[in-house]
Every structure is written in C-alpha cells, then in structure tokens.
C-alpha atoms as a PDB file:
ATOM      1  CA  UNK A   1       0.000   0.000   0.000  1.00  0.00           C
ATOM      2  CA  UNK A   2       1.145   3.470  -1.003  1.00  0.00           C
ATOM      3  CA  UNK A   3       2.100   5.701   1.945  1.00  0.00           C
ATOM      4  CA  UNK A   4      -0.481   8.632   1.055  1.00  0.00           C
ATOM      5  CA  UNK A   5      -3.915   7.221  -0.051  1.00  0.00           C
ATOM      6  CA  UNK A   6      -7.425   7.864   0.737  1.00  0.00           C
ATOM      7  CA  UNK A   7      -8.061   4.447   3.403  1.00  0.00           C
ATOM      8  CA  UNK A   8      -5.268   6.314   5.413  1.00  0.00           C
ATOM      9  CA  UNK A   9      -6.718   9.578   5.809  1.00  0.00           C
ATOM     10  CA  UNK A  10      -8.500   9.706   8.963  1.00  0.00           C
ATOM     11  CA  UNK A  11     -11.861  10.966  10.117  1.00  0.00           C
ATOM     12  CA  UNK A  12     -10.492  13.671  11.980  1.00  0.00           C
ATOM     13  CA  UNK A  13      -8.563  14.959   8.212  1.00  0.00           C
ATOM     14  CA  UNK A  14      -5.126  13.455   9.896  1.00  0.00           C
ATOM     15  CA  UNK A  15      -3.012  11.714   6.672  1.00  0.00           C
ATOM     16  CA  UNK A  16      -1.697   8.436   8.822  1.00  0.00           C
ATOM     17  CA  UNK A  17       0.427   8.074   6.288  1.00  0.00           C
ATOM     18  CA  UNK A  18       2.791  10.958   7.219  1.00  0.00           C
ATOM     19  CA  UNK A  19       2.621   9.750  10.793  1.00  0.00           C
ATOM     20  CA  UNK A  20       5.919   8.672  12.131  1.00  0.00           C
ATOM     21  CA  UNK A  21       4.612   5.454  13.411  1.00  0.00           C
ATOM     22  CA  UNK A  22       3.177   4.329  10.602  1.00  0.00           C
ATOM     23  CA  UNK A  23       6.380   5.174   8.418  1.00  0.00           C
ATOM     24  CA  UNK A  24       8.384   3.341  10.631  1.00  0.00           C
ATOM     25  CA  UNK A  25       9.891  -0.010  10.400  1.00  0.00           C
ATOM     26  CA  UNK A  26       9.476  -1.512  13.393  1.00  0.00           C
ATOM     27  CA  UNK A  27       6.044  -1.974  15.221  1.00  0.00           C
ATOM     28  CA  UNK A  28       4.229   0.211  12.304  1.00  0.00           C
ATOM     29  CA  UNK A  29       1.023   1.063  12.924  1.00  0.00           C
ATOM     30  CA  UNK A  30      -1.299   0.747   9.955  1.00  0.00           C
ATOM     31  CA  UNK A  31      -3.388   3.839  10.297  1.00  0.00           C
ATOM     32  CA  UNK A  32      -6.432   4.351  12.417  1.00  0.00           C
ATOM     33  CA  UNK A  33      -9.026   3.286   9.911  1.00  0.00           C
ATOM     34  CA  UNK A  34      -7.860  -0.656   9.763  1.00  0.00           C
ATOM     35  CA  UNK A  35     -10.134  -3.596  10.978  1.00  0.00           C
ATOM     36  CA  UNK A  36      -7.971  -4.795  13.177  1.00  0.00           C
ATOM     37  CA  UNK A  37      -7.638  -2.630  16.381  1.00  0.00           C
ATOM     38  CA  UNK A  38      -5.632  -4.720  18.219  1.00  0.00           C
ATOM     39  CA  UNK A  39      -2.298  -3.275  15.737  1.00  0.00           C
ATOM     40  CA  UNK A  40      -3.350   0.745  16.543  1.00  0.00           C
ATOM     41  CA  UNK A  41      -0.389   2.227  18.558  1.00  0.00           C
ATOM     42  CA  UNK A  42      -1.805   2.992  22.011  1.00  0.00           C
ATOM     43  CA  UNK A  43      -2.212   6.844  20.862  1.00  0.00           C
ATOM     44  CA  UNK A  44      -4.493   5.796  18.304  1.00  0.00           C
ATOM     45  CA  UNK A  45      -6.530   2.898  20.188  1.00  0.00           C
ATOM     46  CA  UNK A  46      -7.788   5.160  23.171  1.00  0.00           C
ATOM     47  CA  UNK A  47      -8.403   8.355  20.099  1.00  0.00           C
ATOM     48  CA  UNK A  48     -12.062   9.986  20.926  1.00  0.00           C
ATOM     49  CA  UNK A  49     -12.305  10.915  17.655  1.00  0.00           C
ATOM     50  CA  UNK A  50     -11.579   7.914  16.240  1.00  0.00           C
ATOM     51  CA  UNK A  51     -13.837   6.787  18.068  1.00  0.00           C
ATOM     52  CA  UNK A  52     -16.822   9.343  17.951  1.00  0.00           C
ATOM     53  CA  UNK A  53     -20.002   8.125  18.238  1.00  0.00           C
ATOM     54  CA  UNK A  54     -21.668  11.568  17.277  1.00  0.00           C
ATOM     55  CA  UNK A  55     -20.143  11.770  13.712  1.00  0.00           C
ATOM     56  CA  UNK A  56     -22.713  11.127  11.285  1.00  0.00           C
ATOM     57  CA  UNK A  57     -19.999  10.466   8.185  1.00  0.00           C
ATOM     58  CA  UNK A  58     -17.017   9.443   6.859  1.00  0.00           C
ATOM     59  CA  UNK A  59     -15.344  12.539   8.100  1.00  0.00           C
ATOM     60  CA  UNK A  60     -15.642  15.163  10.809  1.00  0.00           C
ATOM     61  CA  UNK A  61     -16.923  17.553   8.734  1.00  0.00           C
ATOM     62  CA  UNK A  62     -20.238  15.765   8.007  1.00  0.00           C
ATOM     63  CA  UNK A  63     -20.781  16.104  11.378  1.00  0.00           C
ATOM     64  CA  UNK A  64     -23.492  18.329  12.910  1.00  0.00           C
ATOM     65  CA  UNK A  65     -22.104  19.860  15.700  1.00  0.00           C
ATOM     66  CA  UNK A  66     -18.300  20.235  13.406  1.00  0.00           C
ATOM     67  CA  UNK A  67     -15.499  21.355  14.133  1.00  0.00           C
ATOM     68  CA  UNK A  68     -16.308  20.361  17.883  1.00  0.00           C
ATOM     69  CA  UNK A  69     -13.936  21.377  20.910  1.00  0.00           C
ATOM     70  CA  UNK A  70     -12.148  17.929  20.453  1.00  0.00           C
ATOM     71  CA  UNK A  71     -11.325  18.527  16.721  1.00  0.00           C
ATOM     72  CA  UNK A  72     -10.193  22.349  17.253  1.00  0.00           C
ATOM     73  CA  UNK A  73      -7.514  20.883  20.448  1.00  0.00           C
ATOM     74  CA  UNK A  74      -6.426  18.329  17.660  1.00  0.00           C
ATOM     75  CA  UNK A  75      -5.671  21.543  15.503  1.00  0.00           C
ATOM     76  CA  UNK A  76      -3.982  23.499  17.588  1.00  0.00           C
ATOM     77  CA  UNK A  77      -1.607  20.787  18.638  1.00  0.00           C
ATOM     78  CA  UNK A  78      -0.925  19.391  15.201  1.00  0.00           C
ATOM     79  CA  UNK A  79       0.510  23.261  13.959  1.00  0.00           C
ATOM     80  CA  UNK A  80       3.857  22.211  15.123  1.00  0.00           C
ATOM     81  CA  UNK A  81       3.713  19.584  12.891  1.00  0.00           C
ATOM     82  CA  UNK A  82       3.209  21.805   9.858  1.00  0.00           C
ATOM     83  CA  UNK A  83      -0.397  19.949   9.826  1.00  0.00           C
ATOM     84  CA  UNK A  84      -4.004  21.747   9.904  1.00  0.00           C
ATOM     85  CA  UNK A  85      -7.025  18.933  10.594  1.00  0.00           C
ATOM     86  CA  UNK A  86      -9.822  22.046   9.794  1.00  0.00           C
ATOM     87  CA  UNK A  87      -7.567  22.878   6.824  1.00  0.00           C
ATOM     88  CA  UNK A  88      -7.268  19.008   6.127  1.00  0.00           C
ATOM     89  CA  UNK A  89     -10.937  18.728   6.257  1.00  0.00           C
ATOM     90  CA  UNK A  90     -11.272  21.498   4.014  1.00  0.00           C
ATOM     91  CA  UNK A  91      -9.763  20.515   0.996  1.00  0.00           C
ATOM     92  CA  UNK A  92     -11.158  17.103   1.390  1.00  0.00           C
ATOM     93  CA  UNK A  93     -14.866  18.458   1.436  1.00  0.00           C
ATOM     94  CA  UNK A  94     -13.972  20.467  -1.567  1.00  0.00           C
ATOM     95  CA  UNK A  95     -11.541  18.085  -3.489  1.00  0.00           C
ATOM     96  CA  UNK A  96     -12.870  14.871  -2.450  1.00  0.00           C
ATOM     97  CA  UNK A  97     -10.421  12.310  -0.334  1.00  0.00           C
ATOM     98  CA  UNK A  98      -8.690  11.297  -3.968  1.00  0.00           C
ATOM     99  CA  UNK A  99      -7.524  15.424  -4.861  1.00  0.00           C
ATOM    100  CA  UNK A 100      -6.583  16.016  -1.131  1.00  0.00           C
ATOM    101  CA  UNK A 101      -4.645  12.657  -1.431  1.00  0.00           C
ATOM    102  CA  UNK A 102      -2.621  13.651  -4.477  1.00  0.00           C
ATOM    103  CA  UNK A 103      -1.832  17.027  -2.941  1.00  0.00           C
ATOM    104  CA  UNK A 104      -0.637  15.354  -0.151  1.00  0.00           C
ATOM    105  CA  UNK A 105       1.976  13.474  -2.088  1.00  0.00           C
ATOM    106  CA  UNK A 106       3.348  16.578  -3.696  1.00  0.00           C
ATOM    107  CA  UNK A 107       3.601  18.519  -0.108  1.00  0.00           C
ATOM    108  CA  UNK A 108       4.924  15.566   1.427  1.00  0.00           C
ATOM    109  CA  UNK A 109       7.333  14.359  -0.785  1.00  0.00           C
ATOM    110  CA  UNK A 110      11.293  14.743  -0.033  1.00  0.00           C
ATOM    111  CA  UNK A 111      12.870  17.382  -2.797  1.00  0.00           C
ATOM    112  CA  UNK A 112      16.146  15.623  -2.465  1.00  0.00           C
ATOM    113  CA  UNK A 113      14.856  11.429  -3.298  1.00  0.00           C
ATOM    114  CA  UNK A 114      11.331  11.758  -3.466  1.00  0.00           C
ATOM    115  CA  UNK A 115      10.048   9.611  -0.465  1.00  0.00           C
ATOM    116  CA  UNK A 116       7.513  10.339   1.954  1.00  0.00           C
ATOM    117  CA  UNK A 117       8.676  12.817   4.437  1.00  0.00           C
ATOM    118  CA  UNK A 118       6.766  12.127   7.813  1.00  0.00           C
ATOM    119  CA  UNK A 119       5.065  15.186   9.553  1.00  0.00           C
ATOM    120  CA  UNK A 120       6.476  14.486  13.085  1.00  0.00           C
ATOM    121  CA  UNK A 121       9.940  15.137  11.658  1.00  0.00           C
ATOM    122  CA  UNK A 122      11.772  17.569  10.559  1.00  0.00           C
ATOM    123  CA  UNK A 123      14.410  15.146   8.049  1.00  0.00           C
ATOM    124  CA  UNK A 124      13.712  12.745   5.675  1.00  0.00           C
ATOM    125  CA  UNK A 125      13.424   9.424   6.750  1.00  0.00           C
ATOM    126  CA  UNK A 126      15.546   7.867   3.898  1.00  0.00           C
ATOM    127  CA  UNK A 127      17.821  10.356   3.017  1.00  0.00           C
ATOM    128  CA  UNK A 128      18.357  12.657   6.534  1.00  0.00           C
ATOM    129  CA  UNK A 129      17.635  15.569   4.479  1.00  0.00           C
ATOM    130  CA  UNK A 130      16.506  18.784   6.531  1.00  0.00           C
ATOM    131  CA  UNK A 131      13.209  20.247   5.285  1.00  0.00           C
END
C-alpha cells in the first residue's frame, strides 16, 4: 500500500500516512481506519475521535455539531507539525479524499529522493535531508 492514499486519511482529516509510526519499520502502525484494532499504537486505540459516536460520516466535517472542541484541540496541537485537521478537512470536502490525497503526495514528498517525508519530523526518513 502506497504511503499517502485515501483508506489512510483519517476521520479527523489526519493523513496516517505521514505519521511517524506508521512510516516506521518496526512496530508500524497501519493507520487508524484498519479492521484490526488490536495493531493501533496505544495513541491511536484510546483516540475519541476515532472513536466518535456523534459523527454522522465518513469525516468530521459531516458532522453536525463540526469542528467540535475535540477537533479544534487536535488543531492546535498538530501546527507544530506543519499539519491543519480544519484545513485538512477542508480541501477534502472540496476536493474529495482522492484530490486532497494527491496534494498530499506533492507537499509531502522529499525534494532531495522523493520519499515520503513524515510530519512528526523535521528530516527525511531515507535520506536525513533537513526540510
């Protein structure tokens, strides 16, 4: 599976795939949306948004009482990590999952030997490049 696409974007407007436990070699995580909840990283298991019972779609936005309290904490911590959930939400209500998917890969790719570049760092992963 392809680092960035759509069944690892999660409700919340997250990309999974530019999480550093998923890119990781060793006890990966595969994203928050997989069947099998027993391989979430701990983070992810106990997530209340994940885990929502008042969303009414796919994604947080769909909801009716969006962006709740929950989702606007999730913002405001994720700005160190050069990551916006509203603004992740956004473009997926107005591209659809696929467009905000294949923005993601051009953002999100290393300059210096193209591979994923993971959000919670600040080098590539493969090639130690500072971005």
């Amino acid at each position: 599976m392809s680092h960035l696409s759509p069944i690892l974007i999660a409700p919340c407007g997250i990309n999974c795939g530019l999480c550093i436990g998923y890119l990781r070699e060793k006890n990966r995580c595969p994203g928050c949306r997989t069947e099998d909840a027993g391989s979430l990283n701990a983070h992810c298991a106990r997530c209340r948004i994940r885990q929502c019972e008042d969303r009414t779609g796919e994604y947080c936005y769909e909801c009716t009482g969006y962006p709740c309290t929950r989702l606007k904490r999730l913002d405001k911590r994720y700005t160190k990590y050069r990551t916006s959930v509203l603004d992740n939400l956004r473009e997926i209500r107005e591209r659809g999952v696929a467009g905000f998917v294949e923005q993601e890969k051009v953002r999100w790719r290393c300059p210096q030997c193209g591979h994923t570049l993971s959000m919670h760092r600040d080098r590539c992963l493969h090639c130690g490049r500072t971005w």
